[in-house]
C-alpha atoms as a PDB file:
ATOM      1  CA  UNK A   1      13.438   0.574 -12.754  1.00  0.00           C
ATOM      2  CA  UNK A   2      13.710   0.800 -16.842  1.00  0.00           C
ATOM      3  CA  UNK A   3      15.271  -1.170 -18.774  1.00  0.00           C
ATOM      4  CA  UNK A   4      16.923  -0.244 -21.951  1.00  0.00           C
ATOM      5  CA  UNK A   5      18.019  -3.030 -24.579  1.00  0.00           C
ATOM      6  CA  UNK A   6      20.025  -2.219 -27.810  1.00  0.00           C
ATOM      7  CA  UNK A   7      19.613  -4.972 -30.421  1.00  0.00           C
ATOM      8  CA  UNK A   8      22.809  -4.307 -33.239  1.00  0.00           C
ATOM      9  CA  UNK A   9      24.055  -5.672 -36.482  1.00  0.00           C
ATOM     10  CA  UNK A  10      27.659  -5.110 -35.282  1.00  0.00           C
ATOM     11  CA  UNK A  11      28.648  -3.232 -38.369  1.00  0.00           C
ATOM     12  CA  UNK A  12      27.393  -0.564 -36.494  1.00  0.00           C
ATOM     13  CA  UNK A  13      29.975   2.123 -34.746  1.00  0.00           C
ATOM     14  CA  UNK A  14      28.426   3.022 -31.141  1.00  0.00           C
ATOM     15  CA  UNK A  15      29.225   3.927 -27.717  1.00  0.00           C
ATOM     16  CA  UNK A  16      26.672   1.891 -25.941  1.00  0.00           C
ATOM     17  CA  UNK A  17      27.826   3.346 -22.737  1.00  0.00           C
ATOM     18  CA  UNK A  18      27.640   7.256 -24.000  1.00  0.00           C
ATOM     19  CA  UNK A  19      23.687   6.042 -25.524  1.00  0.00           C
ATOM     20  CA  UNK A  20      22.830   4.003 -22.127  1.00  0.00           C
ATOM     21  CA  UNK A  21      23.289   7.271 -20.076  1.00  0.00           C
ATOM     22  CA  UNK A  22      21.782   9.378 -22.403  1.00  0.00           C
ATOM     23  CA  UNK A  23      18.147   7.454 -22.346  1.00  0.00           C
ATOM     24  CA  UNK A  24      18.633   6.858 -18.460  1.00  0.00           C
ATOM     25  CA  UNK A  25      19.327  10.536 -18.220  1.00  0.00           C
ATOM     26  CA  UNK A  26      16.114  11.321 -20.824  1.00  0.00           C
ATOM     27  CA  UNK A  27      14.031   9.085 -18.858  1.00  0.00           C
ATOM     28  CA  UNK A  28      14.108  10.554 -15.549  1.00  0.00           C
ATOM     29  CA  UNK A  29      13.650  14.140 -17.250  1.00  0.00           C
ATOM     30  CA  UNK A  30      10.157  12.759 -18.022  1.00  0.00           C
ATOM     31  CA  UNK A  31      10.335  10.969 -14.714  1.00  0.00           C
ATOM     32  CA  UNK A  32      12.189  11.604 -11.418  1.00  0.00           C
ATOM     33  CA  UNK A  33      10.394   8.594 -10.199  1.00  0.00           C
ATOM     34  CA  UNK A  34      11.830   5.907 -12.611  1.00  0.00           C
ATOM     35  CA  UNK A  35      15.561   5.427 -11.095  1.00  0.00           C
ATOM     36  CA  UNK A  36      18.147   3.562 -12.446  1.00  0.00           C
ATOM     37  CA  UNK A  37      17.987   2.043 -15.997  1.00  0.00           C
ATOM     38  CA  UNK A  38      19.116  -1.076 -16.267  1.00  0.00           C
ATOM     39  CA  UNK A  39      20.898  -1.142 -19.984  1.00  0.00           C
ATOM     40  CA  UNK A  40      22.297  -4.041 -22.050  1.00  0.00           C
ATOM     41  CA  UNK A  41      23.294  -4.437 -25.652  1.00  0.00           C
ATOM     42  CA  UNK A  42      23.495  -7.059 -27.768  1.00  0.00           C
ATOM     43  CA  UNK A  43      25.678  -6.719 -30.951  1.00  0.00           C
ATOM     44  CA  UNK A  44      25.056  -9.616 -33.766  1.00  0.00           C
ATOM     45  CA  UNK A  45      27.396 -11.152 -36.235  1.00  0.00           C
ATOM     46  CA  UNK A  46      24.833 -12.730 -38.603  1.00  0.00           C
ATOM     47  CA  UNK A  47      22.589 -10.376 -39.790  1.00  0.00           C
ATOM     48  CA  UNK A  48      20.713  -8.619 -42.995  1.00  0.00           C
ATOM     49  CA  UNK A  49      21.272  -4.932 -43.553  1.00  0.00           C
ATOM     50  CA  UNK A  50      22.343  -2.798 -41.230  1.00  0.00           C
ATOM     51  CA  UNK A  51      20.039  -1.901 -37.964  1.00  0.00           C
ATOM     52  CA  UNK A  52      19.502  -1.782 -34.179  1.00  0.00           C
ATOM     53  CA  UNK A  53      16.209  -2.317 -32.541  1.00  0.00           C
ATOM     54  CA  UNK A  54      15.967  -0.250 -29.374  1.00  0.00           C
ATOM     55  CA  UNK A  55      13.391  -1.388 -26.796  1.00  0.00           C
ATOM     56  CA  UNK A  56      12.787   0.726 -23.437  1.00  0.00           C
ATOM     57  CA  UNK A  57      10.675  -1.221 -20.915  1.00  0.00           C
ATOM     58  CA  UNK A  58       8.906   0.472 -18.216  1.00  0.00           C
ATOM     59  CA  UNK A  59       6.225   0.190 -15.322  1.00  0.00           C
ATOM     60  CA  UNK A  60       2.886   1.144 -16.343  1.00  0.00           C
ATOM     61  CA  UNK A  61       1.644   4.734 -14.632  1.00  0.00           C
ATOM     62  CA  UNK A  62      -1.126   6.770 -14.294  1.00  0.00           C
ATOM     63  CA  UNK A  63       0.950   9.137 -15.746  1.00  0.00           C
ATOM     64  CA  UNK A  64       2.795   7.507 -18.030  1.00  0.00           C
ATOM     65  CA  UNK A  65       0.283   8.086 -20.692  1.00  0.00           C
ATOM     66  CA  UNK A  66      -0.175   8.616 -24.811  1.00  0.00           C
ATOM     67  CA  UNK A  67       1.486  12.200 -24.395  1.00  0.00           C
ATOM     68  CA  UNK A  68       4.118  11.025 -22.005  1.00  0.00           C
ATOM     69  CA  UNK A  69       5.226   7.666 -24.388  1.00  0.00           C
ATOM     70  CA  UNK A  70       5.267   9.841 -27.462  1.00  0.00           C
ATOM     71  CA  UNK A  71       7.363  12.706 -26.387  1.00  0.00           C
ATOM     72  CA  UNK A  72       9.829  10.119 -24.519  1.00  0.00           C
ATOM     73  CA  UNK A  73       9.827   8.455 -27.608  1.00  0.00           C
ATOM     74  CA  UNK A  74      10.989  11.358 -30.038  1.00  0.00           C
ATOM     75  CA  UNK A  75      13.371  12.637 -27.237  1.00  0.00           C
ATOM     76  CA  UNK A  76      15.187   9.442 -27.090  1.00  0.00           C
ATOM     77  CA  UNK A  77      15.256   8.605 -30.762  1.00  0.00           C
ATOM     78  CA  UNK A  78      16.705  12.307 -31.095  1.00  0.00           C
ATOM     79  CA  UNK A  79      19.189  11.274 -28.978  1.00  0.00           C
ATOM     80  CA  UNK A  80      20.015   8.008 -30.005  1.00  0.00           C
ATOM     81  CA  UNK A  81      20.590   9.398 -33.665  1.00  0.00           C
ATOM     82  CA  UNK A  82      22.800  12.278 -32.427  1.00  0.00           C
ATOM     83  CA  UNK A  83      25.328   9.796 -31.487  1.00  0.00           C
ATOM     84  CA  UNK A  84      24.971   7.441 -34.572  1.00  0.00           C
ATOM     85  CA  UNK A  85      27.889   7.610 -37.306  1.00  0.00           C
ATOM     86  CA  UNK A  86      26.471   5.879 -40.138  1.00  0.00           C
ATOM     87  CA  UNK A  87      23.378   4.896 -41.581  1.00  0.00           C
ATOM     88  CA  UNK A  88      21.257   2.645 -40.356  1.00  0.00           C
ATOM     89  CA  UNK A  89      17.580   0.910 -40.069  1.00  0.00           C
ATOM     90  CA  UNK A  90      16.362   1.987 -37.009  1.00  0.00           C
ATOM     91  CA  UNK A  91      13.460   0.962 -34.424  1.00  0.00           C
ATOM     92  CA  UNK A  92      12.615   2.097 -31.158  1.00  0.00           C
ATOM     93  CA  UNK A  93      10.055   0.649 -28.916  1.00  0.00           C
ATOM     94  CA  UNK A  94       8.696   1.932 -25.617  1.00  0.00           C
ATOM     95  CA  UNK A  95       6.568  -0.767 -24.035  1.00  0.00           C
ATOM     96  CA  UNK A  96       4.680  -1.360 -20.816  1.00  0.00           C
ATOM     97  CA  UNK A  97       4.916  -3.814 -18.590  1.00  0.00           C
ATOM     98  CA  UNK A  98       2.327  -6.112 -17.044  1.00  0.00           C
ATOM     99  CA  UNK A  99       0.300  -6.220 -13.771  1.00  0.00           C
ATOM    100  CA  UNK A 100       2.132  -9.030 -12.219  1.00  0.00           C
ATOM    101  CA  UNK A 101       5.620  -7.833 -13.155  1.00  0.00           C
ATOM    102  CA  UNK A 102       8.321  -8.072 -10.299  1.00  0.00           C
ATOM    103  CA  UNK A 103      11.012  -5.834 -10.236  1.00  0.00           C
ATOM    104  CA  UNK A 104      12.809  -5.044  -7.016  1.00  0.00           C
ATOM    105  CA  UNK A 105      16.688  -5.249  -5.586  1.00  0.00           C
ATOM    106  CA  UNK A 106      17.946  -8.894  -4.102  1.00  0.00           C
ATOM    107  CA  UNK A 107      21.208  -7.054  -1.955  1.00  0.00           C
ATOM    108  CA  UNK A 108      23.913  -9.225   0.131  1.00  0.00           C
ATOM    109  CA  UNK A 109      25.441  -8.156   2.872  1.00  0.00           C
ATOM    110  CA  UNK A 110      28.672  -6.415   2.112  1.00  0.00           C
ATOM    111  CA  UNK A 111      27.477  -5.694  -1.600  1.00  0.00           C
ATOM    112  CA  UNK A 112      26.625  -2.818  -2.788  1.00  0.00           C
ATOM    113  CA  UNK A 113      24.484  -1.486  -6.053  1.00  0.00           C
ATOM    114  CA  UNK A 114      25.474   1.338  -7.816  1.00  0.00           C
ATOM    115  CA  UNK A 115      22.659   3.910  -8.108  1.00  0.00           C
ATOM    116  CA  UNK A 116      22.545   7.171 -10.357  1.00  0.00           C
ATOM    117  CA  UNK A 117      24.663   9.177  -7.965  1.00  0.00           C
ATOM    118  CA  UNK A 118      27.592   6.929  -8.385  1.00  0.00           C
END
């Protein structure tokens, strides 16, 4: 379960939606095994300059190695930039996460999740 989180001056013209399923979809072309992406964005009023700071979390792997992070990297900045308007500062981080790191569903009865065939 990834998680994608786009940090913006909001200056900045994006489809958050159009980059959220972009990465989800780049994501699980490196990995079939990494499901949904859970994406947020957070556009800022106050800032200095104009930027976003892009930060993709995901479970640590045996085979999500050096090779693996740095071609996911340069697939999703590719990406990312394809759908960008104007110029920008730009970061991107891909980070691991920890050994004791929870992630799972919490579902109540008569709810339902969307999942990447919805």
């Amino acid at each position: 379960m990834p998680h994608v989180e786009i940090k913006y001056s909001d200056n900045v013209d994006i489809d958050t939606d159009k980059i959220f399923d972009v990465v989800e979809k780049i994501i699980n072309g490196h990995d079939a095994s990494a499901g949904v992406c859970k994406s947020r964005a957070y556009p800022c009023s106050q800032y200095k300059y104009s930027h976003m700071l892009i930060t993709v979390s995901l479970l640590t792997k045996p085979h999500r190695d050096s090779a693996f992070t740095h071609q996911l990297s340069v697939d999703i900045e590719q990406a990312i930039k394809a759908h960008l308007k104007q110029s920008v500062y730009f970061s991107l981080n891909i980070e691991y996460s920890l050994a004791y790191y929870t992630t799972n569903t919490h579902i109540v009865e008569g709810d339902e999740l969307l999942g990447l065939s919805d």
